[in-house]
PDB file of N, CA and C in Angstrom:
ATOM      1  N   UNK A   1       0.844  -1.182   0.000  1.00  0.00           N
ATOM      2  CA  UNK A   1       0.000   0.000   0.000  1.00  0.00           C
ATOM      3  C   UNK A   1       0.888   1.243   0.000  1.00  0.00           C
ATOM      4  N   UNK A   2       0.511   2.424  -0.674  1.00  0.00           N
ATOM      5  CA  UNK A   2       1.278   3.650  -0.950  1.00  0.00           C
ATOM      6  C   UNK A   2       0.827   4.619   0.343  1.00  0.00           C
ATOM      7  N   UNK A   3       1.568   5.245   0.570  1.00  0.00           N
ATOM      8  CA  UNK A   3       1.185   6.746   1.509  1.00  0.00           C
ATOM      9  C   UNK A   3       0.652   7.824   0.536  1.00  0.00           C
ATOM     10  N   UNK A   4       0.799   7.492  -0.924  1.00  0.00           N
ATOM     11  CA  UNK A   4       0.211   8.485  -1.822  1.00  0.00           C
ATOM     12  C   UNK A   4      -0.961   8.436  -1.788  1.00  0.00           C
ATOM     13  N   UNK A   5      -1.759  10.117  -1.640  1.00  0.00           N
ATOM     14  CA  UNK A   5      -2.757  10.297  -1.859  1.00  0.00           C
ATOM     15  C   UNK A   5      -3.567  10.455  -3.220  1.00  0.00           C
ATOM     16  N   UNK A   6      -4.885  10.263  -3.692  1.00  0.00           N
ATOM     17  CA  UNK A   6      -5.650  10.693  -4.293  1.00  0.00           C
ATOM     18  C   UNK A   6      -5.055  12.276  -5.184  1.00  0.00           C
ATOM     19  N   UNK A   7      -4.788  12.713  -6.023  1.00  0.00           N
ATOM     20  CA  UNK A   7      -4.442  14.268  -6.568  1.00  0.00           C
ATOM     21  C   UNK A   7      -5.916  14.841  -6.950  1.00  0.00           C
ATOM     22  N   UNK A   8      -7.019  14.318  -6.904  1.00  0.00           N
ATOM     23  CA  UNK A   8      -8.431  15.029  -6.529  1.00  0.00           C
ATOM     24  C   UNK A   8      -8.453  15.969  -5.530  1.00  0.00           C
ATOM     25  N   UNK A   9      -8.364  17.181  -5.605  1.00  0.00           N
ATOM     26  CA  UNK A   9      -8.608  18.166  -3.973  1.00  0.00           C
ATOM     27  C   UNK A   9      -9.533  17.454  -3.041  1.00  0.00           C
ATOM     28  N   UNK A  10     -10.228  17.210  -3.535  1.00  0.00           N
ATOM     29  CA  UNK A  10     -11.175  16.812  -1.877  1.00  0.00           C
ATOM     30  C   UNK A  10     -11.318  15.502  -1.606  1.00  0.00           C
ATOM     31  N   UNK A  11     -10.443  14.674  -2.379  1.00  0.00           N
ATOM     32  CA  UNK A  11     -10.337  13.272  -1.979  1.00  0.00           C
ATOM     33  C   UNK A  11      -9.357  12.587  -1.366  1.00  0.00           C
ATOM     34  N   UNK A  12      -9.380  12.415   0.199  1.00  0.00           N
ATOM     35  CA  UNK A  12      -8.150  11.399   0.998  1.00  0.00           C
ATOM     36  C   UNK A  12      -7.624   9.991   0.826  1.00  0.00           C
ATOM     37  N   UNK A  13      -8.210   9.600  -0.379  1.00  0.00           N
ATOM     38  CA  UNK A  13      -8.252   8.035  -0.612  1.00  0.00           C
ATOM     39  C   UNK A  13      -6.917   7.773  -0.928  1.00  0.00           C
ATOM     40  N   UNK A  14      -6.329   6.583  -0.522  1.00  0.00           N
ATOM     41  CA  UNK A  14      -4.831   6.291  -1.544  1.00  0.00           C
ATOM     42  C   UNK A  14      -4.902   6.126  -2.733  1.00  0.00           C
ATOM     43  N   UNK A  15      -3.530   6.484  -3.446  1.00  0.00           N
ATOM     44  CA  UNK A  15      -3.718   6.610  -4.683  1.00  0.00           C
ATOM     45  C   UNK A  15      -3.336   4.883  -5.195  1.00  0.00           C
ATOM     46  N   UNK A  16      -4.229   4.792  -6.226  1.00  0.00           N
ATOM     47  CA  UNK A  16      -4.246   3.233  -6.785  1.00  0.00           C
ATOM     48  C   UNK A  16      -3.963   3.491  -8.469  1.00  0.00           C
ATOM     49  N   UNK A  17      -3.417   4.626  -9.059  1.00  0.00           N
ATOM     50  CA  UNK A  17      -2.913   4.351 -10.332  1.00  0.00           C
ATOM     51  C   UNK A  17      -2.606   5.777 -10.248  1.00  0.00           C
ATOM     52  N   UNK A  18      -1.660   5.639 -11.429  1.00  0.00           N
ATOM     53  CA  UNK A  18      -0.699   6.991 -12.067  1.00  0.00           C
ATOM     54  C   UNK A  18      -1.658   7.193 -13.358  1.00  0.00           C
ATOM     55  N   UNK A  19      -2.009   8.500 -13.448  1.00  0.00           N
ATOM     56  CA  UNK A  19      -2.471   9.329 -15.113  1.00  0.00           C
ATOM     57  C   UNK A  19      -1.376   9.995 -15.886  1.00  0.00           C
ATOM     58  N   UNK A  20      -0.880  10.170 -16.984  1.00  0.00           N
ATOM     59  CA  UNK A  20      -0.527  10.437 -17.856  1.00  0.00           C
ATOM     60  C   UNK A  20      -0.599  10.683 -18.560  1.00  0.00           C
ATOM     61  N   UNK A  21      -0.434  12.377 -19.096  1.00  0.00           N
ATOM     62  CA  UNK A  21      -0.831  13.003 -20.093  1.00  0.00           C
ATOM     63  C   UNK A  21       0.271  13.351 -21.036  1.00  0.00           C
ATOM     64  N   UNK A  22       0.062  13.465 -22.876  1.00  0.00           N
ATOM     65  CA  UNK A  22       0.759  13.444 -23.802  1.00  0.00           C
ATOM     66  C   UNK A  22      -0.183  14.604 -24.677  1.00  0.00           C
ATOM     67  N   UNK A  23       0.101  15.477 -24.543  1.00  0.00           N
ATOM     68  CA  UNK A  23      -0.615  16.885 -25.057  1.00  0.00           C
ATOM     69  C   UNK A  23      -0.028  16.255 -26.319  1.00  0.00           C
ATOM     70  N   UNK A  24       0.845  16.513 -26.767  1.00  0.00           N
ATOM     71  CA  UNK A  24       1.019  16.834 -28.660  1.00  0.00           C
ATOM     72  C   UNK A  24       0.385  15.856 -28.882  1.00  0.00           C
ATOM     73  N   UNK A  25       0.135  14.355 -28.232  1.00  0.00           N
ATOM     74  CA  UNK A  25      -0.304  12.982 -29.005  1.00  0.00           C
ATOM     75  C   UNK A  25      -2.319  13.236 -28.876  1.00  0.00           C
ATOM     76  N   UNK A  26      -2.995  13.991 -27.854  1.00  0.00           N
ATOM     77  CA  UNK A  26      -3.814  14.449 -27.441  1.00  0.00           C
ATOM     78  C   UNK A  26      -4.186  13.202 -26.771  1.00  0.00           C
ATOM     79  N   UNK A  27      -3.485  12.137 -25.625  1.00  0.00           N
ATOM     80  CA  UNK A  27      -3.669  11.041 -25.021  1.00  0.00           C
ATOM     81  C   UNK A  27      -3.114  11.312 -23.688  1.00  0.00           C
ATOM     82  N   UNK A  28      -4.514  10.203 -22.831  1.00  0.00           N
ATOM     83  CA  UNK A  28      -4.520  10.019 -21.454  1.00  0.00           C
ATOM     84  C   UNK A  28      -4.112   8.630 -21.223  1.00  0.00           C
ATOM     85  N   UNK A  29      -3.202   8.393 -20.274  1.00  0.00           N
ATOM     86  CA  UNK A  29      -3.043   6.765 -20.087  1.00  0.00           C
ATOM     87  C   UNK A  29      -3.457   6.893 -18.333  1.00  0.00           C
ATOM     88  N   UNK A  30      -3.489   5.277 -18.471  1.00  0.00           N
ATOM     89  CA  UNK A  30      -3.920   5.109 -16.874  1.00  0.00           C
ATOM     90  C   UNK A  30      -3.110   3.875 -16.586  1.00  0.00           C
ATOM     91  N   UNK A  31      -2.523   3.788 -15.566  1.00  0.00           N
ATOM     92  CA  UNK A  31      -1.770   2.321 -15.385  1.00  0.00           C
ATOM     93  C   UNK A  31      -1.857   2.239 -14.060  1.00  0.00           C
ATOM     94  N   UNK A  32      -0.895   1.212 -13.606  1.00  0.00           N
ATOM     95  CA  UNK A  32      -0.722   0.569 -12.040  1.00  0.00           C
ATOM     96  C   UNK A  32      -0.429   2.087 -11.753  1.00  0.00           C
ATOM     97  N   UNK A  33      -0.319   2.622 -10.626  1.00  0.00           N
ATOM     98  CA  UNK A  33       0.401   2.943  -9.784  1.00  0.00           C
ATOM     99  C   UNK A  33       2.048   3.255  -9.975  1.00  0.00           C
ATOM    100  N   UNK A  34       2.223   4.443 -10.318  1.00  0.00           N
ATOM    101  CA  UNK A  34       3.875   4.269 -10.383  1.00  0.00           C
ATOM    102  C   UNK A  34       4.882   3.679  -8.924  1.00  0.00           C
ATOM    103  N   UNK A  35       5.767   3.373  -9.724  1.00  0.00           N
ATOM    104  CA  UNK A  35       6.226   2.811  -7.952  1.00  0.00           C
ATOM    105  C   UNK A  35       7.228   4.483  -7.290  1.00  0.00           C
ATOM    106  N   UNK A  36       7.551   5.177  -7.801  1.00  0.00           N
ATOM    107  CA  UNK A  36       7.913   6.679  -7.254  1.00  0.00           C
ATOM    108  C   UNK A  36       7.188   7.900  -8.151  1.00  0.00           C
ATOM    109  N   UNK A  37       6.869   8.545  -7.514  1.00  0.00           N
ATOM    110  CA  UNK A  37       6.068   9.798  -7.995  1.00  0.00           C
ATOM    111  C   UNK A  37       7.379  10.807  -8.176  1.00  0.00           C
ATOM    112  N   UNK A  38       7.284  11.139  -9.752  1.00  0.00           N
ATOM    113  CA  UNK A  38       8.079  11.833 -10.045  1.00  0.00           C
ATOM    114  C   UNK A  38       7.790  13.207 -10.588  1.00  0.00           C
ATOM    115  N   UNK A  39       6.575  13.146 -10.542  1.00  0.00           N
ATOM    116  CA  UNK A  39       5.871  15.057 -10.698  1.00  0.00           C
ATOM    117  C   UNK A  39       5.959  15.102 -12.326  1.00  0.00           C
ATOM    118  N   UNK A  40       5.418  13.929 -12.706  1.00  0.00           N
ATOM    119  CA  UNK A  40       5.294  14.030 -14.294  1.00  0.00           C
ATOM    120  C   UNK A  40       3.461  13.104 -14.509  1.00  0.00           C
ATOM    121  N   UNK A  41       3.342  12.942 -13.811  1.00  0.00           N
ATOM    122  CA  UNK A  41       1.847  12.146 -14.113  1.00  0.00           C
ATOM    123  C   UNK A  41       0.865  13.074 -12.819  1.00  0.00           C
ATOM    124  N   UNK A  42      -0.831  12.425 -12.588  1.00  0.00           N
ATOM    125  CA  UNK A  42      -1.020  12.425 -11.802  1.00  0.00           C
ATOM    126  C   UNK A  42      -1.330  10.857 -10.802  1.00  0.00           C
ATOM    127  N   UNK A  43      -1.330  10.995  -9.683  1.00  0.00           N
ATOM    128  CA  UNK A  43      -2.017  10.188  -8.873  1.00  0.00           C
ATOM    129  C   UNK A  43      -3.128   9.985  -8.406  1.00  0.00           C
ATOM    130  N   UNK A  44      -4.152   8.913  -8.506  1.00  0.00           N
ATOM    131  CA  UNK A  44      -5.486   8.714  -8.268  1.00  0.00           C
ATOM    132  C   UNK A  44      -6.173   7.488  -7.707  1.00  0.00           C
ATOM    133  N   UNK A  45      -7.353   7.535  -7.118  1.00  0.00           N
ATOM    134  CA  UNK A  45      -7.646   6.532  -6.451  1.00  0.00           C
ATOM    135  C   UNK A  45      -8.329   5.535  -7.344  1.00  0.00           C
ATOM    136  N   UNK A  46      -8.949   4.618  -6.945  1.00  0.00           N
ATOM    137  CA  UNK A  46      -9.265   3.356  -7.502  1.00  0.00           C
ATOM    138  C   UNK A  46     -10.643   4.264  -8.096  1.00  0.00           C
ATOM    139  N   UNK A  47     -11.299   4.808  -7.743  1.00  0.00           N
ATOM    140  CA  UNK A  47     -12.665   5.352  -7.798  1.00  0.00           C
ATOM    141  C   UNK A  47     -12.575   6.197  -9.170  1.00  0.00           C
ATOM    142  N   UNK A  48     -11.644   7.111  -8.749  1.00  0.00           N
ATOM    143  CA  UNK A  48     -11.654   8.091  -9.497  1.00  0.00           C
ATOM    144  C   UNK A  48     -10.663   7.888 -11.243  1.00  0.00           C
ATOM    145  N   UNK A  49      -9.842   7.145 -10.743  1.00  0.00           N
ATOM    146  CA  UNK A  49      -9.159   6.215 -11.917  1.00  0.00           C
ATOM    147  C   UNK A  49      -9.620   5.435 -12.865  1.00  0.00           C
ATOM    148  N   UNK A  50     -10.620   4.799 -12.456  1.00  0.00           N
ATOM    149  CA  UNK A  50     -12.083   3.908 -13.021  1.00  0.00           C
ATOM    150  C   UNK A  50     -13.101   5.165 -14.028  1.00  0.00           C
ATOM    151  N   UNK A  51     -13.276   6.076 -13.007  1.00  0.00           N
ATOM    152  CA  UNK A  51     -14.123   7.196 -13.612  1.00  0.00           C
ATOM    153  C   UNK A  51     -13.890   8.007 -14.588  1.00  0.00           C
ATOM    154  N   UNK A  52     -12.078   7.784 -15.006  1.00  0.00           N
ATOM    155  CA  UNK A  52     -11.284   9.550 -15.417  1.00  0.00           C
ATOM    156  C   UNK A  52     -12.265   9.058 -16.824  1.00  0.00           C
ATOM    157  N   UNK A  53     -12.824  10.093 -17.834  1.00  0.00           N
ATOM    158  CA  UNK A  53     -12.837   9.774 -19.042  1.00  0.00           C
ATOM    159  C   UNK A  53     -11.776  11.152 -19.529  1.00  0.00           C
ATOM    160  N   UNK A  54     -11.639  10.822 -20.822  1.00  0.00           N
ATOM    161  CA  UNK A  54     -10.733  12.446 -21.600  1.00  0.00           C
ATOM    162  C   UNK A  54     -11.696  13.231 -22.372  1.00  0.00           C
ATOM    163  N   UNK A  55     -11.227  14.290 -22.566  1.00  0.00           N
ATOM    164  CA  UNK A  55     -11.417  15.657 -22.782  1.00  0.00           C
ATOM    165  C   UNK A  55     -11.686  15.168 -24.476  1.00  0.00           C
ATOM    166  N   UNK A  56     -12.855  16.056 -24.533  1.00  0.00           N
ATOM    167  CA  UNK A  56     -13.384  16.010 -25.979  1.00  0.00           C
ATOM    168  C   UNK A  56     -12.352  16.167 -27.344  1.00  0.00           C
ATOM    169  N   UNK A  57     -12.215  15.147 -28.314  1.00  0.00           N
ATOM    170  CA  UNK A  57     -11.193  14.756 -29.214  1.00  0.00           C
ATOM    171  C   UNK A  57      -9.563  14.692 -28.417  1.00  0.00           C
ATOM    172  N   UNK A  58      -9.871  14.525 -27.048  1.00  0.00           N
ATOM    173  CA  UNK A  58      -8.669  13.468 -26.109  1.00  0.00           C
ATOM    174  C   UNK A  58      -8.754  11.819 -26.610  1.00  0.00           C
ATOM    175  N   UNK A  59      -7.779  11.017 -26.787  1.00  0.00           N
ATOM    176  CA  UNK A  59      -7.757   9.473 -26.548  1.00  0.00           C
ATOM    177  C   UNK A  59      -7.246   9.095 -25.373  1.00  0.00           C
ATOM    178  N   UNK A  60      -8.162   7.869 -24.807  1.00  0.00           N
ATOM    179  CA  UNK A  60      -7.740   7.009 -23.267  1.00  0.00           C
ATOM    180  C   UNK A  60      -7.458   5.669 -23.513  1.00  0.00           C
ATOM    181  N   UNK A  61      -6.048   5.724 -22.609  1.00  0.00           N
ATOM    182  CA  UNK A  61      -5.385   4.720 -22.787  1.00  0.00           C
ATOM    183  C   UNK A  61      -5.379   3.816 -21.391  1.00  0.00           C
ATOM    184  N   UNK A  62      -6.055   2.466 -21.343  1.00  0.00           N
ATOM    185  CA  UNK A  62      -5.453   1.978 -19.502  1.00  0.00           C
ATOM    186  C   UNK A  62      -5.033   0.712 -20.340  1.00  0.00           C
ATOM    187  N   UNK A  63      -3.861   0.703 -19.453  1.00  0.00           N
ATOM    188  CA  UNK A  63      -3.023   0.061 -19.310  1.00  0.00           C
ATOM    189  C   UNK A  63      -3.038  -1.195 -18.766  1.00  0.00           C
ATOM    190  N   UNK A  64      -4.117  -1.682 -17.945  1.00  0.00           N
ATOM    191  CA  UNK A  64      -4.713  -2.706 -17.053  1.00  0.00           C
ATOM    192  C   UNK A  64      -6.241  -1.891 -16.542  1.00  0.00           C
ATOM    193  N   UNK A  65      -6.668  -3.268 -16.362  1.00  0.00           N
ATOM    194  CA  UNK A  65      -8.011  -2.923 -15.807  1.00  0.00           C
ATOM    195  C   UNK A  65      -8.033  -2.639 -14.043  1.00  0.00           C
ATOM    196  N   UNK A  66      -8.456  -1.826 -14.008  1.00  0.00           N
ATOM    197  CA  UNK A  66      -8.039  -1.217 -12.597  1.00  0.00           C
ATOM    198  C   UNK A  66      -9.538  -2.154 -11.563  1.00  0.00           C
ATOM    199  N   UNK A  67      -9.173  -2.437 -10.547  1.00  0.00           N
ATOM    200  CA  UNK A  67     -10.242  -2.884  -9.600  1.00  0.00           C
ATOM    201  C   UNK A  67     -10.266  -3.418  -8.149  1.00  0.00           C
ATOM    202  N   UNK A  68     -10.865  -3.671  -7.241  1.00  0.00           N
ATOM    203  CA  UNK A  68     -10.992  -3.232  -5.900  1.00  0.00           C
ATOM    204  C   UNK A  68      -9.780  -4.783  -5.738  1.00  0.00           C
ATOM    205  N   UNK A  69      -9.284  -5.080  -4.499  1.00  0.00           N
ATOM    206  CA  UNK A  69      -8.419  -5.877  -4.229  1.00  0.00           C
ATOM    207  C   UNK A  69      -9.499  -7.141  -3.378  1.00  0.00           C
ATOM    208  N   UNK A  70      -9.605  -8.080  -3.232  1.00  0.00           N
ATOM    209  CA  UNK A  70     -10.458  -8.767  -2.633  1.00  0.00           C
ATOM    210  C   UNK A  70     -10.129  -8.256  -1.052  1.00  0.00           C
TER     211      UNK A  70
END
């Protein structure tokens, strides 16, 4: 489990995947969880990671299917 939080303002949840954005390619990716946060993606929870969709003529990319842990 990470000490990283959620990058939603009003959400305390741990973060359960890294976002990644590629402006010139106009693409969002979603994957595991980076294993160090390097201030190039964001961080997000299982909830909200599940939820992200992209920005009108954006493409989304996940990387794995994200989902609750038994």
């Amino acid at each position: 489990m990470s000490d990283r939080r959620c990058s939603k303002p009003t959400c305390s949840q741990n973060a359960a995947a890294t976002v990644t954005l590629d402006y010139e390619g106009s693409t969002v990716a979603v994957g595991l969880l980076a294993p160090d946060f390097a201030g190039e993606g964001y961080d997000l929870c299982l909830r909200h990671a599940q939820r992200l969709t992209p920005a009108h003529g954006w493409r989304l990319i996940r990387h794995v299917e994200l989902r609750d842990e038994p």
